[in-house]
Protein backbone atom coordinates (compact mmCIF):
# COMPACT_ATOMS: atom_id res chain seq x y z
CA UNK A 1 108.90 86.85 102.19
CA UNK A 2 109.32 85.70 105.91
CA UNK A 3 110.05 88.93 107.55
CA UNK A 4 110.11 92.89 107.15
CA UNK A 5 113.54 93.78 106.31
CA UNK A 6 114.93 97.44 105.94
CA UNK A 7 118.43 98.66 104.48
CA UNK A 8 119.54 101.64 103.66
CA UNK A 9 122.09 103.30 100.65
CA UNK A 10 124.03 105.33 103.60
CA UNK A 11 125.43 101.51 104.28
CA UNK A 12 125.23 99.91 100.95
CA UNK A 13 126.72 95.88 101.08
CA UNK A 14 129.05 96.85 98.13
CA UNK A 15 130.39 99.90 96.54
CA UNK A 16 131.67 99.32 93.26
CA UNK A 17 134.12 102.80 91.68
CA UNK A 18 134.69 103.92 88.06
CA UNK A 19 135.76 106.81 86.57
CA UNK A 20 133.28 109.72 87.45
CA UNK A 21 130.89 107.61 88.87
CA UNK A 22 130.09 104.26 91.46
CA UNK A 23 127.59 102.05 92.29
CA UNK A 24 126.44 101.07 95.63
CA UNK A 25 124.46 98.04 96.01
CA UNK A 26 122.12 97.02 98.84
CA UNK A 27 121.04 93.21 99.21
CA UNK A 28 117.21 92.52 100.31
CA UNK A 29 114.43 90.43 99.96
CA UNK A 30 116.51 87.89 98.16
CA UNK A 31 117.71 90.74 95.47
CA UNK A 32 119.76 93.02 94.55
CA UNK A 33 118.83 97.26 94.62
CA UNK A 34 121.39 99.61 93.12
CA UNK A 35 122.26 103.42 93.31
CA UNK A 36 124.09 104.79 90.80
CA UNK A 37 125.64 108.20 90.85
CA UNK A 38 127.51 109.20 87.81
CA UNK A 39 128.85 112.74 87.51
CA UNK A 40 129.06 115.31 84.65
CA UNK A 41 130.91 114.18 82.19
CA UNK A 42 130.44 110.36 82.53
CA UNK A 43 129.73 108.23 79.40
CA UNK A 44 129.38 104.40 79.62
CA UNK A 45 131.66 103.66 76.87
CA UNK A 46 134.54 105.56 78.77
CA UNK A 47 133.93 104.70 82.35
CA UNK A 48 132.73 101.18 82.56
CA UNK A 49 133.63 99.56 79.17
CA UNK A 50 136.57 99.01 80.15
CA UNK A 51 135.33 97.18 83.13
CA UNK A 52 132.47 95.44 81.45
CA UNK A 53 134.66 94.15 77.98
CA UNK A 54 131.58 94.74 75.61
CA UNK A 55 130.85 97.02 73.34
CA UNK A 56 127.52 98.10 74.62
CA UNK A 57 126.23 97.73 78.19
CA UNK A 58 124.83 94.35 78.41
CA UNK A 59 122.64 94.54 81.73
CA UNK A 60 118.69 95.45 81.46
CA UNK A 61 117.70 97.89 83.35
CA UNK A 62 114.25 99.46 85.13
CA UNK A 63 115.22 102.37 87.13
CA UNK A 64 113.95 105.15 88.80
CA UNK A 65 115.60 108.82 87.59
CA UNK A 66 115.88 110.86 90.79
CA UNK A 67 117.95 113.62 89.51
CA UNK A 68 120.45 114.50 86.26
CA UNK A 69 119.89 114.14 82.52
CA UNK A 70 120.66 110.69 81.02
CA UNK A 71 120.77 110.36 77.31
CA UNK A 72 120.64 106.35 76.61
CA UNK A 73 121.20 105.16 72.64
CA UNK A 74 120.06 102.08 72.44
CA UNK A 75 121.69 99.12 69.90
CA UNK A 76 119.18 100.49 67.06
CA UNK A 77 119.65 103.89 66.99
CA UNK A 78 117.01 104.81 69.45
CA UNK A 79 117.60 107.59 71.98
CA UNK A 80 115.98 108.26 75.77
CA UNK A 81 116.33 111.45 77.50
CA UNK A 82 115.58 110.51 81.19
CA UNK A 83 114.89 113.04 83.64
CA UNK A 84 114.21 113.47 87.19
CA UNK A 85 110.87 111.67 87.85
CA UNK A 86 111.50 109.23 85.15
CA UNK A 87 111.31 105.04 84.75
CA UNK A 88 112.97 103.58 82.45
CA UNK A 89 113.33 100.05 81.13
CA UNK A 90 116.03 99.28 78.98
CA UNK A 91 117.11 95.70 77.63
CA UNK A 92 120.47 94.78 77.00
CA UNK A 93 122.58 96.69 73.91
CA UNK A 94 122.59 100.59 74.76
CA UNK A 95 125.52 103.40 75.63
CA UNK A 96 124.68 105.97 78.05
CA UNK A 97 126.11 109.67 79.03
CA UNK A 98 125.23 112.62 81.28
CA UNK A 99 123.67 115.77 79.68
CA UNK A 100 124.59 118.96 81.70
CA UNK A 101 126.18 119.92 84.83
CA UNK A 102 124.30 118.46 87.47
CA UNK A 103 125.19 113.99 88.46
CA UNK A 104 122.85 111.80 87.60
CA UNK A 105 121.40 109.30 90.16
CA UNK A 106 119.15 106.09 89.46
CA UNK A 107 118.08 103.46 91.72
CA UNK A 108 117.94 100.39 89.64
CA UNK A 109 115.70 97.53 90.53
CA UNK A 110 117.25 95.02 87.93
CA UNK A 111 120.70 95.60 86.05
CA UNK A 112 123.27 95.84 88.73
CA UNK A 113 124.12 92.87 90.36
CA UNK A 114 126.99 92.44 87.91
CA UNK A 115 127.74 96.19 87.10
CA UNK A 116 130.60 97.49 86.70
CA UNK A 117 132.02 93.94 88.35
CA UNK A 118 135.13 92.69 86.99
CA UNK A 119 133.67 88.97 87.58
């Protein structure tokens, strides 16, 4: 690291749509930090499957919950319920929803460079 850099998700690099949700992706330090905002009613396997051409999300990610209920069910059978305050760190192989009536937003630290990307 050669200098102090600051960005800020009010001017993300790259906003990336779906149904009932985006991504909005800001590019420092030689990485890649995402937002993700999906709204009530989004499900992985609906929104960005279609994008993504797996059957399961394939990127890891560690994230930060700042608000919503995510339920994540991982390849195995395993199920998270993240909340507000959570992190979370989840390899490839999972589906994920929103519980409730209020949109979920993470910041992701790892997982999104290719989310959601039609690359």
């Amino acid at each position: 690291m050669d200098k102090a850099e600051l960005k800020s998700f009010g001017d993300p690099d790259e906003v990336r749509e779906f149904p009932k949700g985006r991504v909005e992706l800001v590019k420092i330090g030689g990485g890649v930090v995402g937002r993700a905002i999906f709204e009530p009613g989004w499900r992985w396997s609906e929104s960005v499957q279609p994008i993504a051409g797996t059957d399961q999300c394939e990127a890891p990610h560690f994230q930060y919950h700042v608000s919503g209920t995510l339920i994540v069910r991982m390849e195995d059978g395993t199920e998270l319920e993240c909340r507000s305050g959570d992190v979370s760190l989840l390899p490839a192989g999972h589906d994920a929803w929103v519980v409730g009536d209020e949109p979920v937003v993470v910041v992701d630290f790892q997982g999104m460079v290719e989310y959601a990307s039609a690359e």
